[in-house]
N, C-alpha and C. Protein backbone atom coordinates (compact mmCIF):
# COMPACT_ATOMS: atom_id res chain seq x y z
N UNK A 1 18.61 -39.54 30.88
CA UNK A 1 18.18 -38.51 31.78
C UNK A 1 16.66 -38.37 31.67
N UNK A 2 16.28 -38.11 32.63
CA UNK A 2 14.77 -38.43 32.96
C UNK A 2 14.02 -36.59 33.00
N UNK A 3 13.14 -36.35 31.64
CA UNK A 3 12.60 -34.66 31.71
C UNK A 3 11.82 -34.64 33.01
N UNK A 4 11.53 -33.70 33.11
CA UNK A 4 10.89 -32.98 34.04
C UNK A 4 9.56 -33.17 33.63
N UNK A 5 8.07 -33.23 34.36
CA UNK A 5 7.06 -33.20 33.71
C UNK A 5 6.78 -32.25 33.12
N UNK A 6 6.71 -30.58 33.74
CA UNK A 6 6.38 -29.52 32.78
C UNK A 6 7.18 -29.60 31.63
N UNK A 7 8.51 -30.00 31.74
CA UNK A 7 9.15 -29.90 30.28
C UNK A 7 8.03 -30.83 29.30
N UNK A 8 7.69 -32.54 29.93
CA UNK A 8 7.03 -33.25 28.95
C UNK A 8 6.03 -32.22 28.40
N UNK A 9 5.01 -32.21 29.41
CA UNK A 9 3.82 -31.17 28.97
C UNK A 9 4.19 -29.76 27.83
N UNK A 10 5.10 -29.01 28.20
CA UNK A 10 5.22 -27.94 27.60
C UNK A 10 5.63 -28.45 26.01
N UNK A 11 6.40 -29.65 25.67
CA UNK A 11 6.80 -30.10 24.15
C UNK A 11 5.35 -30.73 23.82
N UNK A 12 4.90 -31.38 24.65
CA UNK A 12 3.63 -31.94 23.74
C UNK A 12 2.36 -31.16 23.84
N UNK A 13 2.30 -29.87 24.18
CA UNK A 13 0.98 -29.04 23.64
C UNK A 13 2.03 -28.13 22.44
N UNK A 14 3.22 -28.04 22.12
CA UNK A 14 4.17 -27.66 21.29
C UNK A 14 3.73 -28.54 20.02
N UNK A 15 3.86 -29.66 20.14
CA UNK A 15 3.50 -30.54 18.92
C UNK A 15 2.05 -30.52 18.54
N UNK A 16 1.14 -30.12 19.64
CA UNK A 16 -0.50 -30.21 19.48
C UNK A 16 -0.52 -29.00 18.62
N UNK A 17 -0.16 -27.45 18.94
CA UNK A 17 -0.38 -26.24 17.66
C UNK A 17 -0.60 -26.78 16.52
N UNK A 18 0.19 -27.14 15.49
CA UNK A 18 0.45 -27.27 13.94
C UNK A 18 -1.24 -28.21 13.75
N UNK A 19 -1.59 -28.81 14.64
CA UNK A 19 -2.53 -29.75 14.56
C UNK A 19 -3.97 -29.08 14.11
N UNK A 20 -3.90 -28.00 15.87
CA UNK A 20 -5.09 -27.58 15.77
C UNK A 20 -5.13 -26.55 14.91
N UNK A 21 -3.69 -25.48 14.52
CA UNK A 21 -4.35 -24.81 13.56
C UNK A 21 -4.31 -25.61 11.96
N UNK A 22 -4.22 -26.24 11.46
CA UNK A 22 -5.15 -27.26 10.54
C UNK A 22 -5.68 -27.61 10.74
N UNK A 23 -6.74 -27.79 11.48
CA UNK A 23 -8.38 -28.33 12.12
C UNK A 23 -9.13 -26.79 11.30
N UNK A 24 -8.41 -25.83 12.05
CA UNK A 24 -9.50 -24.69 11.96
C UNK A 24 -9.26 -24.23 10.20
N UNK A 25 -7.67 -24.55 9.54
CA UNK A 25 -8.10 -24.60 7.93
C UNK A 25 -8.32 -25.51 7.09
N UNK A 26 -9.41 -26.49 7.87
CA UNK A 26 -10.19 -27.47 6.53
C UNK A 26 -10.99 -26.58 5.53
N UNK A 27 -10.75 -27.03 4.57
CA UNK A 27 -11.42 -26.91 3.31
C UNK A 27 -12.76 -26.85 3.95
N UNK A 28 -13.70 -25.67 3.32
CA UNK A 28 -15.01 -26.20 3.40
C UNK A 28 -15.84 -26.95 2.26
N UNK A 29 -17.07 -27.60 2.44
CA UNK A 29 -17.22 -28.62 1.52
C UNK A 29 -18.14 -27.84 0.50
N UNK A 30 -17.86 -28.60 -0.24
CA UNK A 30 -18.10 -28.06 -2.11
C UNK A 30 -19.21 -28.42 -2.69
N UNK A 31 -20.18 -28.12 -3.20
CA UNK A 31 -21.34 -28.49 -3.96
C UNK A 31 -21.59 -27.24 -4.75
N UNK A 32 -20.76 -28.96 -6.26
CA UNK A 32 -21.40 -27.95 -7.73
C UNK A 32 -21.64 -28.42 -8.05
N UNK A 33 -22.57 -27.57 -9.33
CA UNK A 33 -23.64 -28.16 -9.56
C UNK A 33 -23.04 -28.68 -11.36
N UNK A 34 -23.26 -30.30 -11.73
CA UNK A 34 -23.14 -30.52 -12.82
C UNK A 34 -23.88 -30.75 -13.70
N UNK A 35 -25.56 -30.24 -13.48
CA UNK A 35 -26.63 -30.49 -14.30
C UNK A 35 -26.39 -30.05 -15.84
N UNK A 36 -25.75 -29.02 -15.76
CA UNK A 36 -25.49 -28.11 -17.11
C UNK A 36 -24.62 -28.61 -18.01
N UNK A 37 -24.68 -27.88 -19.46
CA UNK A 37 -23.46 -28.63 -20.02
C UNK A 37 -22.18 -28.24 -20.35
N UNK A 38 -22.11 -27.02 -19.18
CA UNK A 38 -20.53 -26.16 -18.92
C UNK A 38 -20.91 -26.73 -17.36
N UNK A 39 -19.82 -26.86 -17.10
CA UNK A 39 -19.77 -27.38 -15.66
C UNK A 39 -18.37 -26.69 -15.05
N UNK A 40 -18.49 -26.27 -13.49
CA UNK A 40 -17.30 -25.73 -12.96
C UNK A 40 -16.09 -27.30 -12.83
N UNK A 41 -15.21 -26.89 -13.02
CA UNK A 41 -13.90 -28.29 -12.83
C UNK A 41 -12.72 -27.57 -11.74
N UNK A 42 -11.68 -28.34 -10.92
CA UNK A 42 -10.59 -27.99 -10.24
C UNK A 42 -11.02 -26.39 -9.57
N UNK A 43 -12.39 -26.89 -8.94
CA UNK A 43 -12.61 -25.66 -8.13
C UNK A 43 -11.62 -25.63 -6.72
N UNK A 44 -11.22 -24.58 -6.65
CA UNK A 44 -10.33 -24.34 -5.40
C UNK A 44 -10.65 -23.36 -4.00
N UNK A 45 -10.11 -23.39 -3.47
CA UNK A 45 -10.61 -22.50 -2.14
C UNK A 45 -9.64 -21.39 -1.71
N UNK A 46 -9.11 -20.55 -1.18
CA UNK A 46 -7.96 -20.24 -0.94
C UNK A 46 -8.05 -19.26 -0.24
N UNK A 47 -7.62 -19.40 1.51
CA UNK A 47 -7.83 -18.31 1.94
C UNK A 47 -7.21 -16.69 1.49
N UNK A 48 -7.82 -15.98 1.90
CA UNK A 48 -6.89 -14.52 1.70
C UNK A 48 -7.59 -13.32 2.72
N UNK A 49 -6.13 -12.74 3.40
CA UNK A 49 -6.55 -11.83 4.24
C UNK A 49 -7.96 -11.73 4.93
N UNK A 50 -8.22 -12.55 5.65
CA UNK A 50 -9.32 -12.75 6.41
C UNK A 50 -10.41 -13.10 5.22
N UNK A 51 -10.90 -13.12 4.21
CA UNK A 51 -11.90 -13.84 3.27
C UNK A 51 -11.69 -15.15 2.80
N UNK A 52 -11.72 -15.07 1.69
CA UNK A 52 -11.80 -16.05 0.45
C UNK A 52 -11.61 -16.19 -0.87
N UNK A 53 -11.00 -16.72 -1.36
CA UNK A 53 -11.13 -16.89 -2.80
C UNK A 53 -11.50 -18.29 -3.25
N UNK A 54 -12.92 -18.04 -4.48
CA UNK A 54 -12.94 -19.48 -5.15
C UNK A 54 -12.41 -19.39 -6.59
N UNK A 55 -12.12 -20.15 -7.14
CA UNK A 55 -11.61 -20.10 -8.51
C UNK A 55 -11.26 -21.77 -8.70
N UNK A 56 -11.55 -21.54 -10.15
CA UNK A 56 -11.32 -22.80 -11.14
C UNK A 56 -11.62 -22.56 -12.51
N UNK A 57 -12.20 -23.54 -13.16
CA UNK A 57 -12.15 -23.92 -14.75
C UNK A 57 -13.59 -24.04 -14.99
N UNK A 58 -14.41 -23.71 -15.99
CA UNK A 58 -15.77 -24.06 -16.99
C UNK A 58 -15.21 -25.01 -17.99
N UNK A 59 -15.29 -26.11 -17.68
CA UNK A 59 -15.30 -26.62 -19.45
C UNK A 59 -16.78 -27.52 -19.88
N UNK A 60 -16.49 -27.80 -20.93
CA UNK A 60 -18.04 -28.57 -21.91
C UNK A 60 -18.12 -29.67 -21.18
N UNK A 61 -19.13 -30.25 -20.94
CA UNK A 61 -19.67 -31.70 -20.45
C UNK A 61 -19.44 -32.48 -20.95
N UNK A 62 -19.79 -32.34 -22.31
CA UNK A 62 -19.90 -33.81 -23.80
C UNK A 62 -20.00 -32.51 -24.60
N UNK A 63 -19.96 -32.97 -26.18
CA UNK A 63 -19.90 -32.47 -27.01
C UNK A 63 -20.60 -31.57 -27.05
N UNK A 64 -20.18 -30.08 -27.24
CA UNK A 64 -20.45 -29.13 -27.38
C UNK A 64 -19.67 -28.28 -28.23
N UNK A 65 -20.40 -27.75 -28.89
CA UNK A 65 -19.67 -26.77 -30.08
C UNK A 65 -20.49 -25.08 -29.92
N UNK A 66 -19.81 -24.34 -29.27
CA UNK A 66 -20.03 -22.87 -29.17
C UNK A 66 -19.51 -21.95 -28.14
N UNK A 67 -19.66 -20.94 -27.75
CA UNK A 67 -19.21 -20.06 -27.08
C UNK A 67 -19.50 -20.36 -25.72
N UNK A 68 -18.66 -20.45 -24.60
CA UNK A 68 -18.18 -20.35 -23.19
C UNK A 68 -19.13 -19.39 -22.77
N UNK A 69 -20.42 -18.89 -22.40
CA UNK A 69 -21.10 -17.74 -22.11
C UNK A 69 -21.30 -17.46 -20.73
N UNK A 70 -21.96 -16.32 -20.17
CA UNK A 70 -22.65 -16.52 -18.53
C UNK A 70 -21.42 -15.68 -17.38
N UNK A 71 -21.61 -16.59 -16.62
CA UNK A 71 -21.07 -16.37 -15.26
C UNK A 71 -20.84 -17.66 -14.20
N UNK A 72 -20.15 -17.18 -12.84
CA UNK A 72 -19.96 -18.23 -12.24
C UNK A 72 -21.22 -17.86 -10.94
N UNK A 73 -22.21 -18.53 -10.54
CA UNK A 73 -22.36 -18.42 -8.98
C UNK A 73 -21.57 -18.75 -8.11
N UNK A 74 -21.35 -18.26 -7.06
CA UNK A 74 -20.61 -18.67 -5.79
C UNK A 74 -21.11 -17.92 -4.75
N UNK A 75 -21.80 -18.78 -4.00
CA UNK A 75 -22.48 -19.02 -2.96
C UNK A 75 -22.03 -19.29 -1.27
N UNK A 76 -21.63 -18.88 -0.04
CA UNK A 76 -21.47 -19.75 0.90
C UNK A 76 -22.64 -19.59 1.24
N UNK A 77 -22.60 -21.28 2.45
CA UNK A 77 -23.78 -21.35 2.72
C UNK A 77 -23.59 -22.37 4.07
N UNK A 78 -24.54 -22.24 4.98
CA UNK A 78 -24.38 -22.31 6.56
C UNK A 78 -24.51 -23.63 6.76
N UNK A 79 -24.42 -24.40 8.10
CA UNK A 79 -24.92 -25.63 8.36
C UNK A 79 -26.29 -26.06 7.58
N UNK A 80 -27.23 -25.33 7.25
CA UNK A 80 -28.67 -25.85 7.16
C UNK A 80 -28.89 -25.56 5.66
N UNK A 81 -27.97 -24.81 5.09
CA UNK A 81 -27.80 -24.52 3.54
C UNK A 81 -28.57 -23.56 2.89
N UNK A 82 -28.77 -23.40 3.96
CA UNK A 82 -28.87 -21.40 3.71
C UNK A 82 -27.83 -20.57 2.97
N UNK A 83 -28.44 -19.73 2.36
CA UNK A 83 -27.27 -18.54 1.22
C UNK A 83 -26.95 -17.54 2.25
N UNK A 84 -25.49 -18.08 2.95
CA UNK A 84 -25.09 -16.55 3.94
C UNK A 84 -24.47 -15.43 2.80
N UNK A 85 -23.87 -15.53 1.77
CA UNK A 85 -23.30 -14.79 1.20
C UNK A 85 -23.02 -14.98 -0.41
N UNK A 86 -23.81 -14.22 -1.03
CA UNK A 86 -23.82 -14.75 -2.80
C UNK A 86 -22.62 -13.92 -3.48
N UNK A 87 -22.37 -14.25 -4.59
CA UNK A 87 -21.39 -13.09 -4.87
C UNK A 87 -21.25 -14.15 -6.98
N UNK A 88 -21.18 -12.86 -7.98
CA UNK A 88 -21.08 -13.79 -9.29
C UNK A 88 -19.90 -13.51 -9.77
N UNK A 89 -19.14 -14.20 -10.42
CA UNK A 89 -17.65 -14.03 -11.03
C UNK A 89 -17.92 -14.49 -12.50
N UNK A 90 -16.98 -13.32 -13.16
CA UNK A 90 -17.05 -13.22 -14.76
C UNK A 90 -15.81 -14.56 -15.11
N UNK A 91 -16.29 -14.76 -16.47
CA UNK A 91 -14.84 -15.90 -17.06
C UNK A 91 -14.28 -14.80 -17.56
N UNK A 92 -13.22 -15.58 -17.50
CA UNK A 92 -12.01 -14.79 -18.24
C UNK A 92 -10.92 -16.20 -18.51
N UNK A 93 -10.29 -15.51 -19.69
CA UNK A 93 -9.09 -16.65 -20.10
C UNK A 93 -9.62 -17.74 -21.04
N UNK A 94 -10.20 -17.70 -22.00
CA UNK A 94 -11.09 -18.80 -22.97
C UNK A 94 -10.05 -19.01 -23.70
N UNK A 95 -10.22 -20.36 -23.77
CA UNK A 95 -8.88 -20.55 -24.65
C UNK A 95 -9.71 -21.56 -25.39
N UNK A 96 -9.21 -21.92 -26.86
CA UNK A 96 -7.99 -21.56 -27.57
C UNK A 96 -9.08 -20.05 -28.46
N UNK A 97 -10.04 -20.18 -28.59
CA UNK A 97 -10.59 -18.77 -29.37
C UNK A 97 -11.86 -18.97 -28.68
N UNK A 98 -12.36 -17.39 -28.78
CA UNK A 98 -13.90 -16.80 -28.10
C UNK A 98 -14.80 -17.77 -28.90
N UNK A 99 -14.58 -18.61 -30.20
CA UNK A 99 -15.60 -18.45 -30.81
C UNK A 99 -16.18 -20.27 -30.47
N UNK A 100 -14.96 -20.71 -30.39
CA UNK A 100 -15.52 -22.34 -29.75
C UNK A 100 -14.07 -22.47 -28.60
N UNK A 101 -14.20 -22.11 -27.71
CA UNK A 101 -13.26 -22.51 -26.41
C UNK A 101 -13.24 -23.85 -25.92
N UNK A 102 -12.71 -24.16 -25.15
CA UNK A 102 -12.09 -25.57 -24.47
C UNK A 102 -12.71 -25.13 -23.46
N UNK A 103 -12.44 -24.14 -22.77
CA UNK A 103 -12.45 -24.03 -21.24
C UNK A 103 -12.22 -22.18 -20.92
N UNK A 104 -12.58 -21.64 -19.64
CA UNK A 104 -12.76 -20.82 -19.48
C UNK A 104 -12.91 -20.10 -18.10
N UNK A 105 -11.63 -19.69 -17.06
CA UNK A 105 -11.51 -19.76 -15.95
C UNK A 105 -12.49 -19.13 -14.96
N UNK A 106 -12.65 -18.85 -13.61
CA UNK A 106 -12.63 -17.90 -13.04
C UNK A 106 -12.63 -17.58 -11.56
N UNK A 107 -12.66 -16.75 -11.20
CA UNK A 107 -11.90 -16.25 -9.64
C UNK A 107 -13.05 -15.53 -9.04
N UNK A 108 -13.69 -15.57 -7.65
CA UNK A 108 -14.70 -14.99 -7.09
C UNK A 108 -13.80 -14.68 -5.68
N UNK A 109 -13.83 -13.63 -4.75
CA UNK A 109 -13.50 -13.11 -3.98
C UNK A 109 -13.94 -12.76 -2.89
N UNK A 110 -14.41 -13.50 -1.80
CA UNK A 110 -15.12 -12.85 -0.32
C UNK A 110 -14.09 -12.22 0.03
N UNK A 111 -14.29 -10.89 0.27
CA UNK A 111 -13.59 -10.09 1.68
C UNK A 111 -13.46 -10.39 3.04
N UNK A 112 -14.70 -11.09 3.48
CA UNK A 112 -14.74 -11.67 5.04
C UNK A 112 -15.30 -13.24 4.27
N UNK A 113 -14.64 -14.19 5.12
CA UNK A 113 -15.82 -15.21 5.42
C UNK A 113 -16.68 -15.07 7.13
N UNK A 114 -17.76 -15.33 6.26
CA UNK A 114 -18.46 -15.46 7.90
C UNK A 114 -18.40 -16.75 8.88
N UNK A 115 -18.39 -16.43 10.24
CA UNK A 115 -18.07 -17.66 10.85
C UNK A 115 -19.06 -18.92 10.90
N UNK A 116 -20.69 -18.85 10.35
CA UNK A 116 -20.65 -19.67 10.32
C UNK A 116 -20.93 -20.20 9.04
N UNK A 117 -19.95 -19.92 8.02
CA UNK A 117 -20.13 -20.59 6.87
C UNK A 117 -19.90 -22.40 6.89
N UNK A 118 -20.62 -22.99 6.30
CA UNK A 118 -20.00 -24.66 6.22
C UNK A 118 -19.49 -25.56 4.57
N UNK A 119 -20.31 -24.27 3.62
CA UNK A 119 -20.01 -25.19 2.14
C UNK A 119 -19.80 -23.81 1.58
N UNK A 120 -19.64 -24.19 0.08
CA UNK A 120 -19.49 -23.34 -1.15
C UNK A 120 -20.44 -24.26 -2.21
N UNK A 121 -21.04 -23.46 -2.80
CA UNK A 121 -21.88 -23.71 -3.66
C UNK A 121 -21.63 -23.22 -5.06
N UNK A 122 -21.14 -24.00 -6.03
CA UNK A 122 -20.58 -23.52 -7.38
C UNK A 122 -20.92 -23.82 -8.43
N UNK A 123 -21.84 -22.60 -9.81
CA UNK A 123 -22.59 -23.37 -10.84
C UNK A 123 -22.51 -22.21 -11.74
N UNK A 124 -22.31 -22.62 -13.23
CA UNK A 124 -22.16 -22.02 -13.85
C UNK A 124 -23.44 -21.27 -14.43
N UNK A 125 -23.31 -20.14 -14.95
CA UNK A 125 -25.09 -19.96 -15.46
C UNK A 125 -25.48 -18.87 -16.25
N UNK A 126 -26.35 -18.81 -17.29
CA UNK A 126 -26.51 -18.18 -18.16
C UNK A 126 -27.79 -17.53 -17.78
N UNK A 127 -27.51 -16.50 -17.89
CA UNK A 127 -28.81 -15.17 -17.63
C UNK A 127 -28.56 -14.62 -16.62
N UNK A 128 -29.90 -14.42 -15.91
CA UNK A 128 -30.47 -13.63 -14.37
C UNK A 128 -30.04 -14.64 -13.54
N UNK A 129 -29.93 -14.28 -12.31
CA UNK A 129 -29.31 -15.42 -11.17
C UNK A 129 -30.45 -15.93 -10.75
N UNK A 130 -30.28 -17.02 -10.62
CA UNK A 130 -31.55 -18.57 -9.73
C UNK A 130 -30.42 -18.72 -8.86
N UNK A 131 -31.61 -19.37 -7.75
CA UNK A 131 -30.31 -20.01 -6.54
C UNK A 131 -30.07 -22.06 -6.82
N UNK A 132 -29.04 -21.26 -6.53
CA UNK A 132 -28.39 -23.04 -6.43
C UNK A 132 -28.75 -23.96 -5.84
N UNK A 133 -29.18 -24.98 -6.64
CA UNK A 133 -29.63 -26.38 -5.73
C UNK A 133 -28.84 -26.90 -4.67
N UNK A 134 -29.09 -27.57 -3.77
CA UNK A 134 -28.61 -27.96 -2.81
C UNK A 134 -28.45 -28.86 -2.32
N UNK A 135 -27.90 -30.44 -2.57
CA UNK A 135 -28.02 -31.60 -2.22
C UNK A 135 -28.21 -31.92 -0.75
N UNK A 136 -29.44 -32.36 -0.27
CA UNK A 136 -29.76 -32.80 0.68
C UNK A 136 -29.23 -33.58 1.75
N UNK A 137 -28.56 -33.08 2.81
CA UNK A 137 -27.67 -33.85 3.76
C UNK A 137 -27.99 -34.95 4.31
N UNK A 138 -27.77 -36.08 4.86
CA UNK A 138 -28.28 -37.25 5.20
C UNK A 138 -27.13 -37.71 6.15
């Protein structure tokens, strides 16, 4: 039996949905920074109620023996890599003891993302906040 054309049409913009809304939730792209010798690891993205959440892991670079210290930056930042929105997240969860840890999680929270965010910018850091380097697009 031979469909009807609106039937064709109406199943195949049916199959196009699922498509386009996964277009509009790509991941945005990630730049962290591993100069240091705590570095962010299994950073994640995750939408929530119209914002964001970033979260992942601090662990040691190379040998390191001492305390997990600081904070996380997390940064979005626009086509041109501009800071649309800064925001710092505490660790929490050091395991196996405060006094020489493995690793050391943490979770940062946008309320809104803005529309034209394009990356996340993620670096661990000890003291007053500096802004995050920015690898040069090409």
């Amino acid at each position: 039996m031979k469909l009807p054309v609106p039937t064709i049409i109406v199943s195949g913009l049916l199959t196009l949905v699922p498509v386009i809304e996964a277009a509009t939730d790509t991941p945005l792209r990630l730049n962290i920074d591993t100069s240091e010798r705590l570095v962010p690891v299994d950073v994640a993205q995750t939408p929530a109620d119209g914002g964001l959440v970033v979260s992942g892991r601090i662990v040691k670079r190379w040998i390191y023996r001492g305390r997990i210290l600081g904070h996380v930056d997390v940064d979005l930042l626009n086509q041109d890599g501009e800071v649309i929105t800064a925001r710092q997240g505490a660790l929490y969860g050091r395991s196996p003891t405060a006094r020489n840890p493995d690793r050391a999680r943490f979770s940062v929270e946008f309320a809104s993302l803005p529309p034209d965010t394009r990356a996340i910018a993620v670096r661990h850091h000890v003291g007053s906040h500096s802004a995050i380097p920015v690898p040069a697009q090409g």
